[in-house]
C-alpha atoms as a PDB file:
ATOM      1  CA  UNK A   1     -13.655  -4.253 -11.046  1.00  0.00           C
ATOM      2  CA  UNK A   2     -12.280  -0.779 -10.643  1.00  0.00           C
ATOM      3  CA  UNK A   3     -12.038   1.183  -7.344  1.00  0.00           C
ATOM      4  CA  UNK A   4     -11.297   4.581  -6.899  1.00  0.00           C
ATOM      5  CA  UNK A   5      -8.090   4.688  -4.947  1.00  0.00           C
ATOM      6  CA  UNK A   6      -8.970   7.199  -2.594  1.00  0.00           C
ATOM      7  CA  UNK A   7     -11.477   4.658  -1.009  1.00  0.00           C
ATOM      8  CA  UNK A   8      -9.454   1.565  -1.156  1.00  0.00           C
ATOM      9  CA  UNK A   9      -8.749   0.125   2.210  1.00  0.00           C
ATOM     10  CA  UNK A  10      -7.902  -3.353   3.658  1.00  0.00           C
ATOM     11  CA  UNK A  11      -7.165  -5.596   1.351  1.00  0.00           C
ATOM     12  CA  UNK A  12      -8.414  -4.097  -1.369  1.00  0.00           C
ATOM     13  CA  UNK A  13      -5.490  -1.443  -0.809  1.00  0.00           C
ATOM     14  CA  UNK A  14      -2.685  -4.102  -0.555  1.00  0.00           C
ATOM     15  CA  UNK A  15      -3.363  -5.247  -3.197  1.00  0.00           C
ATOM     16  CA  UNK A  16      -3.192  -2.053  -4.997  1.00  0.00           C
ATOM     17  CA  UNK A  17      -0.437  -1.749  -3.001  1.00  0.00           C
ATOM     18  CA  UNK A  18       1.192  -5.253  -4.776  1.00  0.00           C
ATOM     19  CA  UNK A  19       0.301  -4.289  -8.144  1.00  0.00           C
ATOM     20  CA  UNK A  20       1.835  -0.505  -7.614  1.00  0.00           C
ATOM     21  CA  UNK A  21       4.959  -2.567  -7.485  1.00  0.00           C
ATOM     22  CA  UNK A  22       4.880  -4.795 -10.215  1.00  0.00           C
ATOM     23  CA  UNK A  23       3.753  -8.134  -7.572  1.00  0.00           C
ATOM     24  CA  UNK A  24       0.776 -10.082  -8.571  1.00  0.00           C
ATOM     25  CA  UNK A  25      -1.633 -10.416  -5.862  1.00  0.00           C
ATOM     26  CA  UNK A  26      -4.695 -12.305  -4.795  1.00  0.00           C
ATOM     27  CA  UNK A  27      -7.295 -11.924  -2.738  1.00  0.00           C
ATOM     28  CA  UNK A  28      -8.891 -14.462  -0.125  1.00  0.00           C
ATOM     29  CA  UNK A  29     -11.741 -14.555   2.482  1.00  0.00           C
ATOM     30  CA  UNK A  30     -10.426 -16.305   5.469  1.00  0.00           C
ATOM     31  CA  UNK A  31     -12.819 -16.783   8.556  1.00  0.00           C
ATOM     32  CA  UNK A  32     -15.022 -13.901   6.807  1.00  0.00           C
ATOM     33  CA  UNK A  33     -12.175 -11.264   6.419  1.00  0.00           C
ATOM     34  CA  UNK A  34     -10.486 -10.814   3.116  1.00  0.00           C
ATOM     35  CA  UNK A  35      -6.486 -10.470   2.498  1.00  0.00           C
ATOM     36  CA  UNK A  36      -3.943 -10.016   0.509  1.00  0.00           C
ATOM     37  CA  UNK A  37      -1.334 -12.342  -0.459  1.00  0.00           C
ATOM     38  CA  UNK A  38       1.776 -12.231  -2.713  1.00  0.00           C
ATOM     39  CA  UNK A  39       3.546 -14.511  -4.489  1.00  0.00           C
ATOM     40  CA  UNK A  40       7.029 -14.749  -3.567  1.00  0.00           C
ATOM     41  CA  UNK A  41      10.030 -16.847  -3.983  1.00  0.00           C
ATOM     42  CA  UNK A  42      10.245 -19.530  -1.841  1.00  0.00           C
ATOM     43  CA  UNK A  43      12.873 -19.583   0.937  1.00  0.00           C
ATOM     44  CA  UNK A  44      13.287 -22.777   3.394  1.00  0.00           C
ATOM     45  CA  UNK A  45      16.478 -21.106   4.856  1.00  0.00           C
ATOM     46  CA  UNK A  46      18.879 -22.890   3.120  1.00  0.00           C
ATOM     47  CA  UNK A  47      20.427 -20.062   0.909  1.00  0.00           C
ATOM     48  CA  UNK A  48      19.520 -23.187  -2.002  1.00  0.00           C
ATOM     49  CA  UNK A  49      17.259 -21.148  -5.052  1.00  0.00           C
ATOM     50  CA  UNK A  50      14.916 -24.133  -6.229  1.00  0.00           C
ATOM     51  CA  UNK A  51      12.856 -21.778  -8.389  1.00  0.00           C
ATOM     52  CA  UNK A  52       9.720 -22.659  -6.045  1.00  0.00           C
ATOM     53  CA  UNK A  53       7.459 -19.534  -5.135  1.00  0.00           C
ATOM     54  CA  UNK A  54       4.621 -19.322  -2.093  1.00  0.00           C
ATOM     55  CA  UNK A  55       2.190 -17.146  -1.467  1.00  0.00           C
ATOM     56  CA  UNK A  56       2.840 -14.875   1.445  1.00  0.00           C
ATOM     57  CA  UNK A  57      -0.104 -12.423   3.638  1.00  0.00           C
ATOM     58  CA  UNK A  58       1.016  -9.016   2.289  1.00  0.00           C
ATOM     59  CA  UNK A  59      -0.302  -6.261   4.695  1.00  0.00           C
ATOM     60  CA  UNK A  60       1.393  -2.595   4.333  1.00  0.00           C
ATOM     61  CA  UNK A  61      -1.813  -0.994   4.568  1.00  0.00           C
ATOM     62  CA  UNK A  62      -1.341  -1.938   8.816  1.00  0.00           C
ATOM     63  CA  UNK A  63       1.816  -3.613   9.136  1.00  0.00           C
ATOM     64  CA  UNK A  64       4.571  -1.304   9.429  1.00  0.00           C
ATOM     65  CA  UNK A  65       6.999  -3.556   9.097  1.00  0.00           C
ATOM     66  CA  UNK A  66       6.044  -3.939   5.171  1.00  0.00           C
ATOM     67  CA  UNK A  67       4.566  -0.053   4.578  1.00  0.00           C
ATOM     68  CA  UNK A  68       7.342   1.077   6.305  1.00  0.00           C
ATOM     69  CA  UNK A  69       9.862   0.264   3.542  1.00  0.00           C
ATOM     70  CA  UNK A  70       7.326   1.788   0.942  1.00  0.00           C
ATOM     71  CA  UNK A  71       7.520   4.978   2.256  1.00  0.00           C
ATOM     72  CA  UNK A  72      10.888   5.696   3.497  1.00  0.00           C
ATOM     73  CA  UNK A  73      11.834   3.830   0.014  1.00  0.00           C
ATOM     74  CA  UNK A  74       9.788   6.476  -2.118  1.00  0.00           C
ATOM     75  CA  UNK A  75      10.863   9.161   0.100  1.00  0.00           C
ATOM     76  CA  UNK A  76       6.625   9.426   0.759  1.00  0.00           C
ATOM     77  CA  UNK A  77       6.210  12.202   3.375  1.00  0.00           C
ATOM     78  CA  UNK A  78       3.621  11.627   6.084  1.00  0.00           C
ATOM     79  CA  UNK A  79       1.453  14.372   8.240  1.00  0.00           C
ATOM     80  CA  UNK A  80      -0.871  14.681  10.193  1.00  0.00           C
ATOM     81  CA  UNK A  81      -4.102  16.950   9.386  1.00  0.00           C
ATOM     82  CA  UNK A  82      -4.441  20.419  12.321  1.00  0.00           C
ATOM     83  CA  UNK A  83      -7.011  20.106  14.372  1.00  0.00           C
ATOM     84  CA  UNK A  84      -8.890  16.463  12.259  1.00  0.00           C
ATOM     85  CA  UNK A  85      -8.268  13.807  14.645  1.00  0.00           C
ATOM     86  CA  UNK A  86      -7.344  10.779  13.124  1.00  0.00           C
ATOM     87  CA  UNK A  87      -6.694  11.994   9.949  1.00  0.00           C
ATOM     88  CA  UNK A  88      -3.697  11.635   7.940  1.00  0.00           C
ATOM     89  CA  UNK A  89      -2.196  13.562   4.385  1.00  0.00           C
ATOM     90  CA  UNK A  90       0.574  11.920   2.821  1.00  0.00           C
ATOM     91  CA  UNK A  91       2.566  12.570  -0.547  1.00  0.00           C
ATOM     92  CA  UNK A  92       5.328  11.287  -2.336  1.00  0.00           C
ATOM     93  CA  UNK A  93       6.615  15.278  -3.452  1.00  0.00           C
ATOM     94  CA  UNK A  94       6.697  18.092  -0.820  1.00  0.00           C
ATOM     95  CA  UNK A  95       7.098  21.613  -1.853  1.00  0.00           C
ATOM     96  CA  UNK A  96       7.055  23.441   1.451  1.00  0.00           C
ATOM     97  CA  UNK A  97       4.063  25.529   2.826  1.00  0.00           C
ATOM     98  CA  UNK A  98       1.743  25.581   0.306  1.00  0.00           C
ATOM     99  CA  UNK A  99       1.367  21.711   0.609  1.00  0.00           C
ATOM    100  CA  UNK A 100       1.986  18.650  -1.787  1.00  0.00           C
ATOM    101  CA  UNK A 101       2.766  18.784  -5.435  1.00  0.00           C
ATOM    102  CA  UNK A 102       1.317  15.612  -7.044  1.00  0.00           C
ATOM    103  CA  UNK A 103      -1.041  12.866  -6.101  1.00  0.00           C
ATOM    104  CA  UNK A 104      -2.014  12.881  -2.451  1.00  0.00           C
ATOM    105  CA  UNK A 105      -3.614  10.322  -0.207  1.00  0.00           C
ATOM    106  CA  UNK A 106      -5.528  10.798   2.839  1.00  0.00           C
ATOM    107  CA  UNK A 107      -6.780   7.705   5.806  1.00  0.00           C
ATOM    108  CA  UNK A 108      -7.791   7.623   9.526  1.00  0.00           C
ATOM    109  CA  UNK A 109      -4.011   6.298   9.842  1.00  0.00           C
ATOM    110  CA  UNK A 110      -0.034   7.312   8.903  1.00  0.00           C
ATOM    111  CA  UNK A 111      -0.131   3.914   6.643  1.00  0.00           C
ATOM    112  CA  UNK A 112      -3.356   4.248   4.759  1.00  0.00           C
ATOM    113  CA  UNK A 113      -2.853   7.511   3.805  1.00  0.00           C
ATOM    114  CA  UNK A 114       1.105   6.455   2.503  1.00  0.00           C
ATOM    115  CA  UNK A 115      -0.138   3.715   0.788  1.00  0.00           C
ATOM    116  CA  UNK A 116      -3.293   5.663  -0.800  1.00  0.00           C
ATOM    117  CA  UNK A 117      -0.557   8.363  -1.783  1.00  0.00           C
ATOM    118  CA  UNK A 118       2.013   5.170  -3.174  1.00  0.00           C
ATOM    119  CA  UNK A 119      -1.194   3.552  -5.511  1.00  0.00           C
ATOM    120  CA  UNK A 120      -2.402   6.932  -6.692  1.00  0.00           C
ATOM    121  CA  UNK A 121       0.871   8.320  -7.814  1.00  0.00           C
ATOM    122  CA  UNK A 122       2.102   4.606  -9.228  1.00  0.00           C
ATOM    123  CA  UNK A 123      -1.285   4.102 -10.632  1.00  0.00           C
ATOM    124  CA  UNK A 124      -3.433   6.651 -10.630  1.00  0.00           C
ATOM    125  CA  UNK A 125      -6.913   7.768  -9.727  1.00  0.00           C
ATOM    126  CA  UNK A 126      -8.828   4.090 -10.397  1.00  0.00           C
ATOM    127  CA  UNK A 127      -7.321   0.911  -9.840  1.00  0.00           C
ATOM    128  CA  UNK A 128      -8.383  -2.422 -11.526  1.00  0.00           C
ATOM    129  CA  UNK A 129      -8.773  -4.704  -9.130  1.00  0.00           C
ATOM    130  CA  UNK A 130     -10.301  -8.394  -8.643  1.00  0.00           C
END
């Protein structure tokens, strides 16, 4: 089904999020809320690569500790709209005053609006999505 990427949100948007960067994702309801998972390789701890992979939650949409990277990584710049409260702009190419240059994404948060910006710019204005 595609979604238009300025709307995506929870984890709809991860998962836009995953795809943006090559991961396959999948989508699950869980105690009526869906989210995002990722399939990773799997690590027990002991440094030993058995070629096993697992399915991990995949958040960066809300978890800062994952959409952090993502922007700081892609050099995405972050700001917050004059007098809109709870609005966010971000943009992965910032030209001074007059604003972004490129795909932009907006959200009531710093992270939605990053990761709108990430998917639109990665790939583009619709998203195919399960």
């Amino acid at each position: 089904m595609r979604h238009k990427t300025a709307e995506l949100s929870g984890a709809l948007l991860d998962a836009a999020v995953a795809l943006a960067q090559g991961k396959r994702p999948k989508i699950e309801a869980i105690h009526g809320y869906d989210h995002c998972y990722i399939l990773v390789p799997y690590d027990d701890g002991s440094q030993v690569n058995s070629g096993r992979t697992e399915w991990i939650y995949f958040a960066p949409s809300s978890q800062w500790n994952e959409g952090g990277p993502i922007i700081e990584l892609n050099g995405i710049t972050v700001t917050h709209v004059f007098n809109e409260p709870n609005k966010w702009r971000a943009g992965l190419v910032y030209w001074g005053e007059g604003g972004f240059d490129g795909p932009m994404g907006e959200g009531h948060t710093p992270l939605i609006a990053a990761m709108r910006a990430f998917v639109a710019v990665k790939l583009g204005d619709e998203v195919e999505l399960p």
